[in-house]
N, C-alpha and C. Protein backbone atom coordinates (compact mmCIF):
# COMPACT_ATOMS: atom_id res chain seq x y z
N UNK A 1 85.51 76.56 112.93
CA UNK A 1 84.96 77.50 111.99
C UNK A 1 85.97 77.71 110.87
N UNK A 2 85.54 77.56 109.66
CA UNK A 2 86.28 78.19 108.47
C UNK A 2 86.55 79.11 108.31
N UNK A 3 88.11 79.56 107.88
CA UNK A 3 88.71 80.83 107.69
C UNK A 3 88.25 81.18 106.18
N UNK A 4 88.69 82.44 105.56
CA UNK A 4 88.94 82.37 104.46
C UNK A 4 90.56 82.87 104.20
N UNK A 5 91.39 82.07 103.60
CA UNK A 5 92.34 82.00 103.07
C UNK A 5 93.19 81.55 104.11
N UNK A 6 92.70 81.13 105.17
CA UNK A 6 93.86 81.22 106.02
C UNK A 6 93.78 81.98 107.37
N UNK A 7 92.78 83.23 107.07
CA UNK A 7 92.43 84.20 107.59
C UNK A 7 90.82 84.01 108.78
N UNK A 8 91.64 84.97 109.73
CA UNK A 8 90.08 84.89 110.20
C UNK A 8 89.41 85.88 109.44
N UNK A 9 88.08 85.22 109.48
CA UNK A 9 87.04 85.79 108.39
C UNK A 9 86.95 87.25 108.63
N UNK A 10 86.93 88.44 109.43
CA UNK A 10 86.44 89.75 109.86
C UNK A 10 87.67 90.13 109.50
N UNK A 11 89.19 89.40 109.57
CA UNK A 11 89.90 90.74 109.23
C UNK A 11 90.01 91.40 107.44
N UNK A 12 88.90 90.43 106.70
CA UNK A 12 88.62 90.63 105.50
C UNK A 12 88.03 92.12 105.15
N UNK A 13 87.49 92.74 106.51
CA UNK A 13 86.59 93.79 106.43
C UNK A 13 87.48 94.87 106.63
N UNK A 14 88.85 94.59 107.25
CA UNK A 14 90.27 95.83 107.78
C UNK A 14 91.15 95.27 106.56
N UNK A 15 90.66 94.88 105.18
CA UNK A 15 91.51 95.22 104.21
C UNK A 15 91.81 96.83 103.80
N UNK A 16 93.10 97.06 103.48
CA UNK A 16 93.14 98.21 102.91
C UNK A 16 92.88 99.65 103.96
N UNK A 17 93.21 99.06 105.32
CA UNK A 17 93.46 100.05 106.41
C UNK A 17 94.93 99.97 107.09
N UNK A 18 95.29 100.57 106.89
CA UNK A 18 96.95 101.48 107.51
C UNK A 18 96.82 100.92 108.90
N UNK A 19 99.02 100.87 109.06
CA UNK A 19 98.66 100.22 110.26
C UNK A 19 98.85 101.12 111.42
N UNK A 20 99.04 102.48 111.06
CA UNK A 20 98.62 103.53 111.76
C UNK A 20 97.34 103.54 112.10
N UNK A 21 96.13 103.52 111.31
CA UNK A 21 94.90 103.70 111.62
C UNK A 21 94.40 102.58 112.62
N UNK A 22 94.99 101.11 112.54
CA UNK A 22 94.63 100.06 113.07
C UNK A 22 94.97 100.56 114.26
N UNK A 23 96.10 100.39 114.72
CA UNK A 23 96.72 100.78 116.05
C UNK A 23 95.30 101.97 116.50
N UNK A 24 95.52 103.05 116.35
CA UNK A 24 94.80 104.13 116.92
C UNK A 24 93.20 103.52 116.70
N UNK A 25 92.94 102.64 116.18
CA UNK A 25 91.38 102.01 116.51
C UNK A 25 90.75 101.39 117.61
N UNK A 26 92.31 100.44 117.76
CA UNK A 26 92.54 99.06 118.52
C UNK A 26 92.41 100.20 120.33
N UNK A 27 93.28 101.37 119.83
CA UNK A 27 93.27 102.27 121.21
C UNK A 27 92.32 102.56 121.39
N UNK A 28 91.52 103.38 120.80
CA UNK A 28 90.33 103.59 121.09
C UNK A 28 89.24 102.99 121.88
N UNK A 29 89.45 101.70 120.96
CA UNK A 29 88.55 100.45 121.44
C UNK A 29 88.84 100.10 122.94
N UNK A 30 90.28 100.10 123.12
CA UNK A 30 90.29 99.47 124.68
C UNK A 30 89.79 100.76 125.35
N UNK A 31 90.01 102.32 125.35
CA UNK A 31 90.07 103.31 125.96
C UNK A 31 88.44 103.25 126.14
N UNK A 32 87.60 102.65 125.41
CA UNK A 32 85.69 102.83 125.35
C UNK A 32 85.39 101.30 125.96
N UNK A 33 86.09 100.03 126.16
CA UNK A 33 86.14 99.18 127.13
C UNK A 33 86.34 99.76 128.18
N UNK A 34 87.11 100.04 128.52
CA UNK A 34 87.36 100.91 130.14
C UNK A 34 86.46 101.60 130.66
N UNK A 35 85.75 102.69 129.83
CA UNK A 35 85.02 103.39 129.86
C UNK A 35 83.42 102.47 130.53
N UNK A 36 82.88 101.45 129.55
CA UNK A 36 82.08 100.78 129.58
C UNK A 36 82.32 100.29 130.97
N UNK A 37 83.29 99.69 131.57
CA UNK A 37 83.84 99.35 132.83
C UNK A 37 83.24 100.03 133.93
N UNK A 38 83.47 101.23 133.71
CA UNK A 38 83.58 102.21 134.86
C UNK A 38 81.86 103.24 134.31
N UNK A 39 81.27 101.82 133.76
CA UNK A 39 79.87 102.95 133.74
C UNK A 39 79.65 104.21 133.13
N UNK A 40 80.75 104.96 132.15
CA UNK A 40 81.30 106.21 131.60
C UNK A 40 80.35 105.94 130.49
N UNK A 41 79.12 105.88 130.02
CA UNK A 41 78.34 105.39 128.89
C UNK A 41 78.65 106.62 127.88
N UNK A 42 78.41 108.03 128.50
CA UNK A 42 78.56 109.18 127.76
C UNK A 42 79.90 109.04 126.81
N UNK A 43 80.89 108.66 127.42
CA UNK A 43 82.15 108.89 127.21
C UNK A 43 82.78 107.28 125.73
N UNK A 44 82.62 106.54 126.49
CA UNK A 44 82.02 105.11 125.35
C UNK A 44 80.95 105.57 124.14
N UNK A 45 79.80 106.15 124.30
CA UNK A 45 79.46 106.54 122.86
C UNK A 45 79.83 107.93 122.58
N UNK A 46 81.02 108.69 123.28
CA UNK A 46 81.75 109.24 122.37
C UNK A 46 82.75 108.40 121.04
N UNK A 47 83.42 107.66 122.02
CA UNK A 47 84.03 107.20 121.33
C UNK A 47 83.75 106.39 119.90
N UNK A 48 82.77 106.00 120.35
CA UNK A 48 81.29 105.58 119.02
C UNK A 48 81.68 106.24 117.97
N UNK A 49 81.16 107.85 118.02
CA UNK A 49 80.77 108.25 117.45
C UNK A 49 82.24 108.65 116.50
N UNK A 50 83.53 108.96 117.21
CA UNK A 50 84.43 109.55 116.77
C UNK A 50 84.69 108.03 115.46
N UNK A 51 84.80 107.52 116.25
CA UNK A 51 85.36 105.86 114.76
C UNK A 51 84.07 106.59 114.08
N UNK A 52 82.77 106.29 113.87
CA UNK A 52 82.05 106.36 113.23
C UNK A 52 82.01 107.58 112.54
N UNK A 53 82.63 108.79 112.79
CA UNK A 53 82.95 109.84 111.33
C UNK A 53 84.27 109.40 110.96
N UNK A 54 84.99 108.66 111.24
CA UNK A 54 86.42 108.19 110.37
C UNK A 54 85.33 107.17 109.19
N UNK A 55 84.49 106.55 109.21
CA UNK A 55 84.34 105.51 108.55
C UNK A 55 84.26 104.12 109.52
N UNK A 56 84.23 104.11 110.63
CA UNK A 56 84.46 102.65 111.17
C UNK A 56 83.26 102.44 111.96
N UNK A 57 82.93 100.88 111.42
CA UNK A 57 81.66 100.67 112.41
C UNK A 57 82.13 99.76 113.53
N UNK A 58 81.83 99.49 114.52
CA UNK A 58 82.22 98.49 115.39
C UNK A 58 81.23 97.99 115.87
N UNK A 59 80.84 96.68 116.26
CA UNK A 59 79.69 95.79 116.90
C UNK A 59 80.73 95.32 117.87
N UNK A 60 79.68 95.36 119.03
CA UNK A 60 79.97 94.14 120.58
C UNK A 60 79.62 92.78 120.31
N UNK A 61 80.62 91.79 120.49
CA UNK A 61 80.05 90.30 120.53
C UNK A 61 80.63 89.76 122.42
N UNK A 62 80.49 88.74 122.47
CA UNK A 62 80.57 87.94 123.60
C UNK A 62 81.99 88.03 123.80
N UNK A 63 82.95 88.01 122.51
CA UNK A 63 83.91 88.04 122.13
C UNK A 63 84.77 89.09 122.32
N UNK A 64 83.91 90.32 122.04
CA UNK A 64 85.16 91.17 122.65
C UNK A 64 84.52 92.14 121.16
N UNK A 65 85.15 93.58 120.85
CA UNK A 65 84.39 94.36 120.07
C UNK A 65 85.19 94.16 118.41
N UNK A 66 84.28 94.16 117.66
CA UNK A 66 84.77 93.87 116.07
C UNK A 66 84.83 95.16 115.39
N UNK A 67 85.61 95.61 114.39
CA UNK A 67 85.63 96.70 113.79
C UNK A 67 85.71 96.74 112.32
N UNK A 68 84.94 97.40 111.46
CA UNK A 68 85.31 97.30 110.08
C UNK A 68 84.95 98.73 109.55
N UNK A 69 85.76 98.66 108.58
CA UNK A 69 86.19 100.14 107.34
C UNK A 69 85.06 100.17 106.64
N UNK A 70 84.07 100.75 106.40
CA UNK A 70 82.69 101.20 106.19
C UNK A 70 82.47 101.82 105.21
């Protein structure tokens, strides 16, 4: 698959996000994997929802969960 620039294509969408904010996303994300794990659905679309009033959307792929600045 083609990058652009070099780049994988999605981290085009975490331009212009801090790498404070990244980190505390990336946490999140594993902390609502776990969650998903252990059947915690309530607790996983908390976590939803909290990225999603910062601005961040995230989709599930096969791959593992994607995130972008919205």
């Amino acid at each position: 698959m083609l990058g652009f620039g070099g780049k994988e294509p999605f981290s085009y969408f975490q331009i212009g996000v801090d790498e404070g904010l990244k980190k505390k996303i990336e946490n999140l994300l594993e902390e609502r994997t776990r969650a998903k794990k252990e059947k915690n659905f309530a607790y996983s679309d908390s976590i939803r929802d909290i990225l999603s009033s910062e601005g961040i959307s995230i989709m599930d792929t096969a791959e593992g969960t994607l995130w972008e600045k919205t």
